[in-house]
C-alpha atoms as a PDB file:
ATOM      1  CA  UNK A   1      91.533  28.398 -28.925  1.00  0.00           C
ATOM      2  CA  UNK A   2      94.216  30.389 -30.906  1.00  0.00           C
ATOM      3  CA  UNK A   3      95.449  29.072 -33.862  1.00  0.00           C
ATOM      4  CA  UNK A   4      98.634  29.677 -35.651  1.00  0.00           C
ATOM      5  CA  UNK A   5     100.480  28.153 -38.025  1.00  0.00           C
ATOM      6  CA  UNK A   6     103.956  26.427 -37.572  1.00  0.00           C
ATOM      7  CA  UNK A   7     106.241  26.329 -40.115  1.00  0.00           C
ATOM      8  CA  UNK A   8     108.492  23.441 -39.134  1.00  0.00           C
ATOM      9  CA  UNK A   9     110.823  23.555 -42.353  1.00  0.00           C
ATOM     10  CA  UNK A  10     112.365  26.507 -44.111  1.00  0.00           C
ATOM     11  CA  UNK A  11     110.777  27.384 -47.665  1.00  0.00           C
ATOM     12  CA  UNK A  12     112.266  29.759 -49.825  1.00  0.00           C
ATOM     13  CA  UNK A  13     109.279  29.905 -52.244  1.00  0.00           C
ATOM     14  CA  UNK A  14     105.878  30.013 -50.393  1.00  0.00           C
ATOM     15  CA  UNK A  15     103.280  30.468 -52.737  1.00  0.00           C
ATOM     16  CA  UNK A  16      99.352  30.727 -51.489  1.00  0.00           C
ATOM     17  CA  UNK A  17      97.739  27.213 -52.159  1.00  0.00           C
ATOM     18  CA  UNK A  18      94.269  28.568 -51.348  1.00  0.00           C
ATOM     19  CA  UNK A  19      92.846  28.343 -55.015  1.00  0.00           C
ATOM     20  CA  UNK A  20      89.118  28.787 -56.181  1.00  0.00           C
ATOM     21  CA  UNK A  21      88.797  25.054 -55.998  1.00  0.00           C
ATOM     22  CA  UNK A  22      90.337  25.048 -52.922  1.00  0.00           C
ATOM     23  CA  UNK A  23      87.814  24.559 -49.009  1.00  0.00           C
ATOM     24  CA  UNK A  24      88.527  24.908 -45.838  1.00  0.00           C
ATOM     25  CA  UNK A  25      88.225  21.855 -43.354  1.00  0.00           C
ATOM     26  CA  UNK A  26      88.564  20.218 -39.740  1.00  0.00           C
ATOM     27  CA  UNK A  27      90.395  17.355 -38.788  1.00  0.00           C
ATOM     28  CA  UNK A  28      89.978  16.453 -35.039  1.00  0.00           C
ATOM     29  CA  UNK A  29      90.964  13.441 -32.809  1.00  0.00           C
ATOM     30  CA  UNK A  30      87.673  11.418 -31.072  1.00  0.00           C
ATOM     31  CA  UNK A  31      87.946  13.399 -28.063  1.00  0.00           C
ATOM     32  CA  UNK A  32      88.549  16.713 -30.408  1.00  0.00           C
ATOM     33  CA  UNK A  33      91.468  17.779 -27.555  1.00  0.00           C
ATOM     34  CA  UNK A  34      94.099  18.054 -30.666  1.00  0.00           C
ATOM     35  CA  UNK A  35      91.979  19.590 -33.618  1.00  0.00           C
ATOM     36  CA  UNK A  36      93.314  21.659 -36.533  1.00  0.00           C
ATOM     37  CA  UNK A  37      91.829  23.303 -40.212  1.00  0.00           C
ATOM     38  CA  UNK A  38      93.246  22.238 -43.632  1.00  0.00           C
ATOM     39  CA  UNK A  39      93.065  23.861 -47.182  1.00  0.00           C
ATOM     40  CA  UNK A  40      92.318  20.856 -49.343  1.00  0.00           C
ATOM     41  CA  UNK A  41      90.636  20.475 -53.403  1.00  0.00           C
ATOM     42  CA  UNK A  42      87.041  20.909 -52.891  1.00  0.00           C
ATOM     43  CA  UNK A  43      86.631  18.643 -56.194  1.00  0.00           C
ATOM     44  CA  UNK A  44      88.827  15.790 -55.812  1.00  0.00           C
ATOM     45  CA  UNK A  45      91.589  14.421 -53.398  1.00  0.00           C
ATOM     46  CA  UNK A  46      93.617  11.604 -53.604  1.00  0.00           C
ATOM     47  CA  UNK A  47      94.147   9.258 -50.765  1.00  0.00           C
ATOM     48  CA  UNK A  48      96.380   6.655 -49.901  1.00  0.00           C
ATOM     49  CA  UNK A  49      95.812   3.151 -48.067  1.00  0.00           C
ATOM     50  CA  UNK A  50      98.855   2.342 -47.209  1.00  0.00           C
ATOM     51  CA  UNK A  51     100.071  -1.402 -45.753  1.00  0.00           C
ATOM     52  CA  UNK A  52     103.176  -0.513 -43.755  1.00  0.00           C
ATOM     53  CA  UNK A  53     102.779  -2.202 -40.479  1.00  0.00           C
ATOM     54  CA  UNK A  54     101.729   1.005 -38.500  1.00  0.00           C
ATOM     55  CA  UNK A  55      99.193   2.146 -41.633  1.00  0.00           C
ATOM     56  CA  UNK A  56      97.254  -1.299 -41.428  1.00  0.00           C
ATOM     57  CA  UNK A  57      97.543  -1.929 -37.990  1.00  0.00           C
ATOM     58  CA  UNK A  58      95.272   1.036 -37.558  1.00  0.00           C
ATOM     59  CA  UNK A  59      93.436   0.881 -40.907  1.00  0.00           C
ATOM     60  CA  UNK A  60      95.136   4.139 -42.162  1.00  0.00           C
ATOM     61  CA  UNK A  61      94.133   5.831 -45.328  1.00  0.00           C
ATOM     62  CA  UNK A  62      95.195   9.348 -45.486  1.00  0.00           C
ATOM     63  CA  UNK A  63      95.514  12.108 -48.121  1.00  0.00           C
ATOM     64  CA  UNK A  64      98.166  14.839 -48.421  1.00  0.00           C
ATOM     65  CA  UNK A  65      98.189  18.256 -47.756  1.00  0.00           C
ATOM     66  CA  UNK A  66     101.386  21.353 -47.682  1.00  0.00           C
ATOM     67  CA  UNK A  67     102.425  22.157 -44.682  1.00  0.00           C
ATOM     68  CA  UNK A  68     101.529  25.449 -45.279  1.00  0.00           C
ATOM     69  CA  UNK A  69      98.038  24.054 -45.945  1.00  0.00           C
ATOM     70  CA  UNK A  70      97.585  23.168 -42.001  1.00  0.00           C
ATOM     71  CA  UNK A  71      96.691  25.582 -39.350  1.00  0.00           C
ATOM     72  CA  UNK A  72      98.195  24.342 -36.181  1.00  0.00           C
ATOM     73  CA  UNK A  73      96.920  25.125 -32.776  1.00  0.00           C
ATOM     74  CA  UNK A  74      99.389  26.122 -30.191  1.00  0.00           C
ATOM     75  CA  UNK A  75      98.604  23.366 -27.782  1.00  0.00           C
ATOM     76  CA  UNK A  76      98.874  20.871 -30.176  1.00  0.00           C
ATOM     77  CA  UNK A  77     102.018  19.480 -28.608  1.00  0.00           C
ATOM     78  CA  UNK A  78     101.062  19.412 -25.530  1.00  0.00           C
ATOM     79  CA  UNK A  79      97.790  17.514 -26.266  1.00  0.00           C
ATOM     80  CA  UNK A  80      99.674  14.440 -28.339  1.00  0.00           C
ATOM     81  CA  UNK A  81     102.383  11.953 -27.476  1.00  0.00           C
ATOM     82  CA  UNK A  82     105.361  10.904 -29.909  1.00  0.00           C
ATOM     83  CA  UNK A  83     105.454   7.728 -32.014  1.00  0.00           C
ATOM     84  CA  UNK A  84     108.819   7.207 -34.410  1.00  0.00           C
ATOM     85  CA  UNK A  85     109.633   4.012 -35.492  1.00  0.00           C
ATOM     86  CA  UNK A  86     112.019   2.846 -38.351  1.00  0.00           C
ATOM     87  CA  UNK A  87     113.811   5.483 -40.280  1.00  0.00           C
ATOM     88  CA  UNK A  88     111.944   7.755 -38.074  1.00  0.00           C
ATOM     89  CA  UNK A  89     111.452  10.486 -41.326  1.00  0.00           C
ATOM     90  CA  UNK A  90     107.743   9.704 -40.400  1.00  0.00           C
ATOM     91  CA  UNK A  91     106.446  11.750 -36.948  1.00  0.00           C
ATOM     92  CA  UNK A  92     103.472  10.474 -35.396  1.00  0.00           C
ATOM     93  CA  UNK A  93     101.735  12.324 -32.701  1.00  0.00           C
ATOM     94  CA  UNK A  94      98.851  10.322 -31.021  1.00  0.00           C
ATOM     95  CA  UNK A  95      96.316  12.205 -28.978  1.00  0.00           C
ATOM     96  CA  UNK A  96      97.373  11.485 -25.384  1.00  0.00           C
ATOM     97  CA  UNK A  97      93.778  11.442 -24.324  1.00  0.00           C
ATOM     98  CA  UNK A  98      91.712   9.315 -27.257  1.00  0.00           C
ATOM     99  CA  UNK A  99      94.924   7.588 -28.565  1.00  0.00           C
ATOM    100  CA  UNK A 100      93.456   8.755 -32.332  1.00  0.00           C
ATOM    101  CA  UNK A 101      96.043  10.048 -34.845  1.00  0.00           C
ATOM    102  CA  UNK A 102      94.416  13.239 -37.178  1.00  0.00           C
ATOM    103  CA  UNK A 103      97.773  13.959 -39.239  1.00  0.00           C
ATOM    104  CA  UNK A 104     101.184  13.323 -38.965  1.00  0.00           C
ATOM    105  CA  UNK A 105     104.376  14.321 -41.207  1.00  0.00           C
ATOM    106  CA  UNK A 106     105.036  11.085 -43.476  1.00  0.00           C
ATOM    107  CA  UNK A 107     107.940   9.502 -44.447  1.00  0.00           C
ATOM    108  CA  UNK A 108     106.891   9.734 -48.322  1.00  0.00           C
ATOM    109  CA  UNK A 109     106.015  13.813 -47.399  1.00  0.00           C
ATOM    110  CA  UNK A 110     107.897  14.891 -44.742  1.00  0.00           C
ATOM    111  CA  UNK A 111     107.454  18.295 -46.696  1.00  0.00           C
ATOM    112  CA  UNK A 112     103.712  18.003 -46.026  1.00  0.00           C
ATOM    113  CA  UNK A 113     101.192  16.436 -43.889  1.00  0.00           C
ATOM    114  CA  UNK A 114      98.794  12.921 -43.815  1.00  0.00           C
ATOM    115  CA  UNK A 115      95.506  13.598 -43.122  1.00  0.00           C
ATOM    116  CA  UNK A 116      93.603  10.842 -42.153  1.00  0.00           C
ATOM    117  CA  UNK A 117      90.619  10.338 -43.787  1.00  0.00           C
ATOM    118  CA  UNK A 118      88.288   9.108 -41.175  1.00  0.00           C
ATOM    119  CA  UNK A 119      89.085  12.226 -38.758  1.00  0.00           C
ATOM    120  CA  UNK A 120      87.913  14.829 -41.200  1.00  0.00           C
ATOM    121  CA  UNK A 121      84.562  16.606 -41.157  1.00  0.00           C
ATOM    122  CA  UNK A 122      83.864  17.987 -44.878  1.00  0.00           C
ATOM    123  CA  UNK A 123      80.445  19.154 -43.732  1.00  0.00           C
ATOM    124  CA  UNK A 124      77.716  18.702 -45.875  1.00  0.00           C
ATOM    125  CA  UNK A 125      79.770  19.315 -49.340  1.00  0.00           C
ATOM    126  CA  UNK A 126      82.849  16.544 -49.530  1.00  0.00           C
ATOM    127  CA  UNK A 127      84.957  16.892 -52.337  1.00  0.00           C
ATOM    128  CA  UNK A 128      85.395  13.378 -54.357  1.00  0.00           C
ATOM    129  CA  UNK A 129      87.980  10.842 -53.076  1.00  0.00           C
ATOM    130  CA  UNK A 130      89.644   8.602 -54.560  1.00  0.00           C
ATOM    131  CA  UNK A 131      91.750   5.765 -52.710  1.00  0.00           C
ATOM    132  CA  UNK A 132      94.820   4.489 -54.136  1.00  0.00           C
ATOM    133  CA  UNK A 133      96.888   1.589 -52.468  1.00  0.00           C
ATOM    134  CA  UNK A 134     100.312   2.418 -51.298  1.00  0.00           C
ATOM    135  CA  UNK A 135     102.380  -0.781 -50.777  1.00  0.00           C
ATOM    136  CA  UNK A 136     104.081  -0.106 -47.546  1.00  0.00           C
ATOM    137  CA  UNK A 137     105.705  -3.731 -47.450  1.00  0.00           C
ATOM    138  CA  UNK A 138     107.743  -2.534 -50.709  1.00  0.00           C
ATOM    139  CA  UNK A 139     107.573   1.238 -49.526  1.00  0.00           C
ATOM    140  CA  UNK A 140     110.962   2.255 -51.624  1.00  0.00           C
ATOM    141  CA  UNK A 141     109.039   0.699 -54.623  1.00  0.00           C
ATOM    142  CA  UNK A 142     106.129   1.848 -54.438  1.00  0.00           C
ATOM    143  CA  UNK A 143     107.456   5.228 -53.516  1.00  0.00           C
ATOM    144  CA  UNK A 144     108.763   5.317 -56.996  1.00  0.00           C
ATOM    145  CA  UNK A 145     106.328   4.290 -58.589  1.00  0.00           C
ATOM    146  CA  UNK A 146     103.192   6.677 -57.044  1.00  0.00           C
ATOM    147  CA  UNK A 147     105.171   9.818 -57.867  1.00  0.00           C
ATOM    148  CA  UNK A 148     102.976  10.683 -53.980  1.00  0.00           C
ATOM    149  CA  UNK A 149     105.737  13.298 -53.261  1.00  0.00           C
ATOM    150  CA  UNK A 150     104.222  15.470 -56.295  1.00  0.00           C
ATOM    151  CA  UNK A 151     101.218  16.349 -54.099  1.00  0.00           C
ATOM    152  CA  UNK A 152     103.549  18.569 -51.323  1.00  0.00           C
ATOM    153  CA  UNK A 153     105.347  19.540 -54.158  1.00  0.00           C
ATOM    154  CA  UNK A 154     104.910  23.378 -54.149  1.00  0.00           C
END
């Protein structure tokens, strides 16, 4: 498998956000067809369970991460299927095989990436995580009020 990464929005001031406190992790589907390492805190990451209808439909909690923070395979695309819905800011991408969603770009970051939680191996040294509600029924409100855009920020 070759991995590259995809820069999918124009940045005028990359900076490296591999830090001393930073690891190195996988996030995979159930059938591990779309797969991908992240650069996350290896001490502490925030994550969000959100109650928009798609988020607790499928039980989401997620954390953040740069999009220069997630190695892309190639075949990526070709491995998931599509999912907008609303404003469509948010892109889904479903694993057309196991139906299992490891990231997507969300509405609140569409600078960054959602990792979900569940879909993440840490191996044997997980940072700490801390869950934080997001109210997706009031999403502009609680937008506001989570200042959640600060962790894309670069």
């Amino acid at each position: 498998m070759v991995h590259t990464h995809i820069h999918h929005r124009h940045r005028p001031h990359l900076r490296s956000t591999m830090t001393s406190s930073m690891g190195e992790y996988t996030v995979s589907c159930h059938c591990g067809k779309v797969k991908a390492k992240f650069r996350c805190s290896n001490e502490k990451i925030t994550s969000w369970e959100c109650s928009c209808t798609d988020c607790d439909k499928r039980g989401n909690v997620h954390f953040m991460v740069t999009d220069t923070d997630l190695d892309l395979p190639e075949e990526w695309l070709d491995q998931t299927i599509l999912y907008e819905w609303g404003t469509k800011t948010a892109k889904r991408r479903f694993c057309k095989t196991c139906g299992v969603l490891p990231w997507y770009t969300p509405r609140s970051n569409p600078d960054g990436y959602g990792i979900t939680l569940k879909c993440v191996d840490f191996g044997d040294n997980p940072p700490e995580i801390e869950i934080q509600k997001y109210d997706g029924v009031n999403w502009e409100k609680s937008y506001g009020a989570t200042n959640i855009t600060s962790q894309t920020a670069e």
